[in-house]
C-alpha atoms as a PDB file:
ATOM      1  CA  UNK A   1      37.870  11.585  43.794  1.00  0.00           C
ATOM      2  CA  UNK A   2      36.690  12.406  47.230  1.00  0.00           C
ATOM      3  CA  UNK A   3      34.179  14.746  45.942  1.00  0.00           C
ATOM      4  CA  UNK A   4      32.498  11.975  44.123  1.00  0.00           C
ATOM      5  CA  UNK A   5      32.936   9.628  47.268  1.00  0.00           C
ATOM      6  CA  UNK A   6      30.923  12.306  49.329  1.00  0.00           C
ATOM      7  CA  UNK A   7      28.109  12.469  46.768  1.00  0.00           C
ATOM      8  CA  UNK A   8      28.120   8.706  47.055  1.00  0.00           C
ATOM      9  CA  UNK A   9      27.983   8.248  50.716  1.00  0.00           C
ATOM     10  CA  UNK A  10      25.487  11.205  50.785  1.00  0.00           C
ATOM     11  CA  UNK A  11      23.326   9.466  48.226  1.00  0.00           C
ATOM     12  CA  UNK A  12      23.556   6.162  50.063  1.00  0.00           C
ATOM     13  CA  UNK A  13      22.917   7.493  53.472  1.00  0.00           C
ATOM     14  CA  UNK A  14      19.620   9.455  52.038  1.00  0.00           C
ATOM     15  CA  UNK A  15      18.317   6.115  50.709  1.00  0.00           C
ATOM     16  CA  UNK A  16      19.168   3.836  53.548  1.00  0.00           C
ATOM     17  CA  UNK A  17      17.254   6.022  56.013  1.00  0.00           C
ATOM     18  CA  UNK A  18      14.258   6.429  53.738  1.00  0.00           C
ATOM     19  CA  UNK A  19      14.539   2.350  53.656  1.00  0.00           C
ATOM     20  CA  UNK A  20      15.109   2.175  57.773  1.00  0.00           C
ATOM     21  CA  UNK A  21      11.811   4.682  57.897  1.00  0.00           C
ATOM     22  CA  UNK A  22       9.303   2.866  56.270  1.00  0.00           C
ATOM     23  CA  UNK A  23       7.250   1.293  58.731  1.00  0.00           C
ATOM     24  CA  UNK A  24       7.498  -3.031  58.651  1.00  0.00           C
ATOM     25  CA  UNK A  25       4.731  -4.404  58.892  1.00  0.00           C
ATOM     26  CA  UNK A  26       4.925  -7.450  60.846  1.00  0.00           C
ATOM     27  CA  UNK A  27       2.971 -10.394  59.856  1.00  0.00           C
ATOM     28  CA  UNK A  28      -0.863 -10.682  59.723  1.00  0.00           C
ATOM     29  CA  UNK A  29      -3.631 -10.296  61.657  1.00  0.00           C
ATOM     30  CA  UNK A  30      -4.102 -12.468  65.136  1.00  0.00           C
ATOM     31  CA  UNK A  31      -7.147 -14.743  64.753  1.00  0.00           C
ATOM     32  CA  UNK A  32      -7.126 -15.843  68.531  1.00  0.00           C
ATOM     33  CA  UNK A  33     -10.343 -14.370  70.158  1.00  0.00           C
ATOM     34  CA  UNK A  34     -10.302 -11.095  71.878  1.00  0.00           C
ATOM     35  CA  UNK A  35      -9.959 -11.923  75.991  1.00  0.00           C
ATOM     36  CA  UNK A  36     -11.995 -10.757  78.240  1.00  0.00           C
ATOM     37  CA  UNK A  37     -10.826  -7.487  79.846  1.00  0.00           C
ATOM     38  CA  UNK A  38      -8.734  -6.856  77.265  1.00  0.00           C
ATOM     39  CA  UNK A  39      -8.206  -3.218  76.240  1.00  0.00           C
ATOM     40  CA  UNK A  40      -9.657  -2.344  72.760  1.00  0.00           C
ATOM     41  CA  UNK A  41      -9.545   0.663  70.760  1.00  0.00           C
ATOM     42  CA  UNK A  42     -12.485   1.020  68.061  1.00  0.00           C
ATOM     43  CA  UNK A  43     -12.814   2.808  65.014  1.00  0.00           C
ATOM     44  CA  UNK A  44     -16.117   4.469  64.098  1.00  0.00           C
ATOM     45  CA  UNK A  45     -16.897   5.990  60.918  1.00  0.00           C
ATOM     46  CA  UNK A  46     -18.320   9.734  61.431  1.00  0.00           C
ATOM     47  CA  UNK A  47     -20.271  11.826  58.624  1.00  0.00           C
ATOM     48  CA  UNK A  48     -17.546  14.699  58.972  1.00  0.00           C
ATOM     49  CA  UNK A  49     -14.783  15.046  56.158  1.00  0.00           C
ATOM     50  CA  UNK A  50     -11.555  16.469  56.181  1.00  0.00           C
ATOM     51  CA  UNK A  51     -10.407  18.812  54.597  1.00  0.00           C
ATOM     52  CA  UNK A  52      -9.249  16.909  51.719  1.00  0.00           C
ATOM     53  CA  UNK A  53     -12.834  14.852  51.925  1.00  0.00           C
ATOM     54  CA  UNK A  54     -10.971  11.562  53.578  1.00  0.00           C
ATOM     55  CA  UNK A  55     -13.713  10.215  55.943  1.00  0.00           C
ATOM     56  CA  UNK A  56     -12.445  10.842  59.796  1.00  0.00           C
ATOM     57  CA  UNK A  57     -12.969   8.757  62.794  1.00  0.00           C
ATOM     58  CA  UNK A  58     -13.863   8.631  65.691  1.00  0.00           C
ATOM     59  CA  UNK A  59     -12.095   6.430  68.284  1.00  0.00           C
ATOM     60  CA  UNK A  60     -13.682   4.951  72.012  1.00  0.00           C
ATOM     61  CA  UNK A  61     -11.203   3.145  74.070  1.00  0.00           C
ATOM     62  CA  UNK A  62     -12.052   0.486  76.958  1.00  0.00           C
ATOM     63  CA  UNK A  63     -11.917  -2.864  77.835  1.00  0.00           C
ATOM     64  CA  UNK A  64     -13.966  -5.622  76.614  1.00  0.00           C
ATOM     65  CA  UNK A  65     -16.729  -7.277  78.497  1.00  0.00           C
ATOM     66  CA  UNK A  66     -18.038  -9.468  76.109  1.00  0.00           C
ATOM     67  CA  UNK A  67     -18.343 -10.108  72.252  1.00  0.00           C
ATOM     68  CA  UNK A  68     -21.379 -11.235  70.878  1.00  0.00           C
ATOM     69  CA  UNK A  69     -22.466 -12.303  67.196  1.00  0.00           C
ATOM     70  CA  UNK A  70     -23.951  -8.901  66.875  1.00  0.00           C
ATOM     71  CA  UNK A  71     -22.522  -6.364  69.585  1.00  0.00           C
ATOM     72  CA  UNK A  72     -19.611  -5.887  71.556  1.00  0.00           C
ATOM     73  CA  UNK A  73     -19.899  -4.800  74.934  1.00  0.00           C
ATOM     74  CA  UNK A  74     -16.910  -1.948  76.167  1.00  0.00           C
ATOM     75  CA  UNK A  75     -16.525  -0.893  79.483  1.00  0.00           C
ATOM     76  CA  UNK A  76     -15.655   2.489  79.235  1.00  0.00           C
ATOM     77  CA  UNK A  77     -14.535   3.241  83.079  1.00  0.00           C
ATOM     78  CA  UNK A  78     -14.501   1.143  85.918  1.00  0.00           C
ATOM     79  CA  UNK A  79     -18.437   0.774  87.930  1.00  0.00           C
ATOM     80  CA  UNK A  80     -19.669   2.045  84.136  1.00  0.00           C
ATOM     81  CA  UNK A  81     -22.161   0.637  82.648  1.00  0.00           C
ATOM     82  CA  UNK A  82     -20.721  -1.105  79.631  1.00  0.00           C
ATOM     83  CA  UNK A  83     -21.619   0.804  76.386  1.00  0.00           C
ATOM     84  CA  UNK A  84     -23.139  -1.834  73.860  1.00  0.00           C
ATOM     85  CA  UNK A  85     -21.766  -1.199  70.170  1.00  0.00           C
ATOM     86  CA  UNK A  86     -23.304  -2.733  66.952  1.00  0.00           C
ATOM     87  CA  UNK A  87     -20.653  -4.887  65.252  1.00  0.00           C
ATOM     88  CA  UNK A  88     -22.298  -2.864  61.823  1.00  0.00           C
ATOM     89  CA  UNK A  89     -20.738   0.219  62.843  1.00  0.00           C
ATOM     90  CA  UNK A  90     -16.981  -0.694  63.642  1.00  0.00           C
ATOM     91  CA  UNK A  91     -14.658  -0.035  61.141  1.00  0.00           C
ATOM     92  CA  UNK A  92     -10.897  -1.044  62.533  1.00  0.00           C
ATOM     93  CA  UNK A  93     -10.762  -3.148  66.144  1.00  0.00           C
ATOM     94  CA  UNK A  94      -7.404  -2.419  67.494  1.00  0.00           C
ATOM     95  CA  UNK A  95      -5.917  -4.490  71.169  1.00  0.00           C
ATOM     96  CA  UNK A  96      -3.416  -2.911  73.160  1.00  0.00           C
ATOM     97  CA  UNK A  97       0.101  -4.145  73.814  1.00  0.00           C
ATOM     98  CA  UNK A  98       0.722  -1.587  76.410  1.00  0.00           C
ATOM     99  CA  UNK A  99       3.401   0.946  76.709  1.00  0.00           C
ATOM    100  CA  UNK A 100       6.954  -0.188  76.115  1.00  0.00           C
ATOM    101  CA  UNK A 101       9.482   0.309  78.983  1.00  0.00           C
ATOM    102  CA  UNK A 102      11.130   3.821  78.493  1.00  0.00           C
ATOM    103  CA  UNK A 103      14.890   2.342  77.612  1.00  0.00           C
ATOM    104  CA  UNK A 104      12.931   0.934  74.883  1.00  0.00           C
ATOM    105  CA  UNK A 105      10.668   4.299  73.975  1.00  0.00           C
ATOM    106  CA  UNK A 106      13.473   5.985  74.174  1.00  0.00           C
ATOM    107  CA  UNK A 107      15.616   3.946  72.074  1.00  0.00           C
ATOM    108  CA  UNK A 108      12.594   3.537  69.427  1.00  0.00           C
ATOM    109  CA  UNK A 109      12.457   7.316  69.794  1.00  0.00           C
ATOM    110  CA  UNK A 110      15.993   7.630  68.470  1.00  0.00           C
ATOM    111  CA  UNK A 111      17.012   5.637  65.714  1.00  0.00           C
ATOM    112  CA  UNK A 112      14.644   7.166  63.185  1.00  0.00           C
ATOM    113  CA  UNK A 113      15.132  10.558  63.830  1.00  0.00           C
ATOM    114  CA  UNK A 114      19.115  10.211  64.084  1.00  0.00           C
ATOM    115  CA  UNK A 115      19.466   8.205  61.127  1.00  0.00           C
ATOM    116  CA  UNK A 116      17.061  10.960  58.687  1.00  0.00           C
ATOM    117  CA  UNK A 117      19.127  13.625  60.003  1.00  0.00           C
ATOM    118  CA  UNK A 118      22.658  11.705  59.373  1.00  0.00           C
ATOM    119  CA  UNK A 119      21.423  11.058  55.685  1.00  0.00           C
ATOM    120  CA  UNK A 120      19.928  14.947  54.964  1.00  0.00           C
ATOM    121  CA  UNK A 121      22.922  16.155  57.034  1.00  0.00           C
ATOM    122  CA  UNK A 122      25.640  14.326  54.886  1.00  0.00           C
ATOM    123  CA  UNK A 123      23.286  15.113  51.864  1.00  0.00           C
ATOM    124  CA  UNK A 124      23.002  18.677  52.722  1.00  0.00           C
ATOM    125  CA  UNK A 125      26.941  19.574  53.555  1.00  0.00           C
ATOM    126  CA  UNK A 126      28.268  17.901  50.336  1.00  0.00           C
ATOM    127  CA  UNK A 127      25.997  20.478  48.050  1.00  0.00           C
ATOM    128  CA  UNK A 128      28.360  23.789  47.952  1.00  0.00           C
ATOM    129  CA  UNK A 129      30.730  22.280  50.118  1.00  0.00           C
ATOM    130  CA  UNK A 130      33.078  24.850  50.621  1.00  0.00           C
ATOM    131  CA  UNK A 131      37.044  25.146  51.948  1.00  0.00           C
ATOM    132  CA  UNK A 132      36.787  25.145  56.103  1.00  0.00           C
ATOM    133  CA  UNK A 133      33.224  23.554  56.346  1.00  0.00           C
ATOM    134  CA  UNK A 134      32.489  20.665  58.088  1.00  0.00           C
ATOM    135  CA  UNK A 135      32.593  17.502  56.118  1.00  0.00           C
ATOM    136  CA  UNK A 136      29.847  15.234  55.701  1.00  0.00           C
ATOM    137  CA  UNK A 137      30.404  12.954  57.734  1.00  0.00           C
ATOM    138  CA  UNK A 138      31.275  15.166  60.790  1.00  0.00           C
ATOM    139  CA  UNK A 139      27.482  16.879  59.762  1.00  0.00           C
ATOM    140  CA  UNK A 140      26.049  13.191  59.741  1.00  0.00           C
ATOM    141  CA  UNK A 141      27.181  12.924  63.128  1.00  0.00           C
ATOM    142  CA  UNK A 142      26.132  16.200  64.733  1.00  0.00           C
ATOM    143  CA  UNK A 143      22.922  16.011  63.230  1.00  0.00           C
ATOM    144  CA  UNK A 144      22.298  12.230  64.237  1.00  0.00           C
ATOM    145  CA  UNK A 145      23.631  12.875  67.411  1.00  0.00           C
ATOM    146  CA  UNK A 146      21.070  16.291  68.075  1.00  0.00           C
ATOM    147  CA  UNK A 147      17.827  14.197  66.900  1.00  0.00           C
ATOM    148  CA  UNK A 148      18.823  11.122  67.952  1.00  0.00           C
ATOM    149  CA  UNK A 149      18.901  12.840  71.621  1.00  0.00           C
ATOM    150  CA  UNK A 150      16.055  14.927  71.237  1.00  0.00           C
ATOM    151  CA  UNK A 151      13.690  11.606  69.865  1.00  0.00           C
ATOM    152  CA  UNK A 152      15.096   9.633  72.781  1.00  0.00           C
ATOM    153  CA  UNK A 153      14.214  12.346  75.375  1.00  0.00           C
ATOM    154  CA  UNK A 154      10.772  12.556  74.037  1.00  0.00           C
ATOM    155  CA  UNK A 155      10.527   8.834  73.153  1.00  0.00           C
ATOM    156  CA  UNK A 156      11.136   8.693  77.368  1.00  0.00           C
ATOM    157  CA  UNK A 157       9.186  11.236  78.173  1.00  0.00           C
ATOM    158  CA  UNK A 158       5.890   9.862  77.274  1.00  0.00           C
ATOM    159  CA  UNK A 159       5.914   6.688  75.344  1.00  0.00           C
ATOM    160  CA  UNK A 160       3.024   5.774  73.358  1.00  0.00           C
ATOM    161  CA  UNK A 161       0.523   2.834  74.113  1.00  0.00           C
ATOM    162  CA  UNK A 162       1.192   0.155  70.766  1.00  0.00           C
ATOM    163  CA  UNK A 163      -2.043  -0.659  69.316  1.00  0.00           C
ATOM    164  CA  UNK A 164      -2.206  -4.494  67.004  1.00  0.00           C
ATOM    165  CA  UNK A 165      -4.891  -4.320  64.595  1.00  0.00           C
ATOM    166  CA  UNK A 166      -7.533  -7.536  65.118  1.00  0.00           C
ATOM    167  CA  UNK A 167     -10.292  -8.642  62.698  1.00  0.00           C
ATOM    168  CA  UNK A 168     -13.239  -8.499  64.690  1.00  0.00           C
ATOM    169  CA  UNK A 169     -15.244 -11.125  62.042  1.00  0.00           C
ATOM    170  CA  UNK A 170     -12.819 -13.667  62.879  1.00  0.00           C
ATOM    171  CA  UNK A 171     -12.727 -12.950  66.857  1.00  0.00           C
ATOM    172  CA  UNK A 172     -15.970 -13.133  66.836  1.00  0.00           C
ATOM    173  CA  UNK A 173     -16.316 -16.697  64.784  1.00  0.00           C
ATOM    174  CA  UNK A 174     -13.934 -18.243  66.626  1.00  0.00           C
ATOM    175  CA  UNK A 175     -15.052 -17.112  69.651  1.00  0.00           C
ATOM    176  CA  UNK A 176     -19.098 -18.491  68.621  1.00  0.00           C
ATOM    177  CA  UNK A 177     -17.034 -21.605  67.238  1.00  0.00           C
ATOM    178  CA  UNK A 178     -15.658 -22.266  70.824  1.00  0.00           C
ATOM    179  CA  UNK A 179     -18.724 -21.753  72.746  1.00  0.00           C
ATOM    180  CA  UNK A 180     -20.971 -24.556  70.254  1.00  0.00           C
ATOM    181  CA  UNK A 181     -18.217 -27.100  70.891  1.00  0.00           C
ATOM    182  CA  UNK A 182     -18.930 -26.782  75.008  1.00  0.00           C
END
């Protein structure tokens, strides 16, 4: 009976964390207009393909001067002159939210990895489970307890700058709809 159990909670645990993984997607697209100053990350298309022949692209990152029907100025560095890029040619328009604080990188940085290694760690030690190995859960918890560590040190270490996708069409209409109404 506790043989089946284990294949159960293995089972379980391998499907929760493939649920937890998944990336949520969190509501739509912001419509307000794109501040002034505020740091943008823009998607070009380029005529190199990958190796599998997916189109690649290439990304400029700066802060917005202004946004016009038909061109965005980017300021590039500070004292630069601002680069002027054809609204034509953007493909994804992306605003920063900054960099979390590192409790919270570091926290982000752990759950994912701990709770893939609990479920292939339980998975893994209840195939050929043999008399005097570790049971599944107790190789759950050493394995969620290694990655979880090791994605909250790196998580720390450097945490990465959160990018919210924006519709540059819409900016761009409401933004030309505010200015007519002045």
């Amino acid at each position: 009976m506790s043989r089946r159990f284990d294949h159960h909670v293995a089972a379980l645990s391998v499907v929760l964390s493939l649920v937890l993984s998944v990336p949520v997607v969190a509501g739509g697209q912001s419509l307000d207009p794109i501040p002034a100053s505020a740091r943008v990350r823009i998607d070009f298309p380029t005529t190199d393909r990958s190796r599998f022949h997916r189109e690649r692209v290439q990304s400029v990152v700066g802060n917005v001067e202004t946004i016009r029907a038909d061109t965005l100025l980017l300021v590039i560095r500070p004292g630069a002159v601002p680069l002027r890029i054809p609204r034509s040619v953007v493909r994804n328009l992306y605003v920063s939210d900054g960099r979390p604080p590192r409790w919270r990188a570091a926290l982000e940085g752990a759950v994912r990895p701990a709770l893939i290694a609990a479920a292939l760690g339980a998975a893994g030690a209840s195939i050929h489970r043999k008399e005097g190995d570790p049971s599944p859960a107790q190789m759950a918890a050493s394995s969620a307890a290694w990655a979880g560590a090791t994605g909250a040190i790196v998580g720390a270490w450097s945490p990465k700058e959160r990018w919210r996708p924006i519709s540059l069409q819409d900016s761009i209409a409401r933004q030309a709809s505010s200015t007519r109404s002045r």
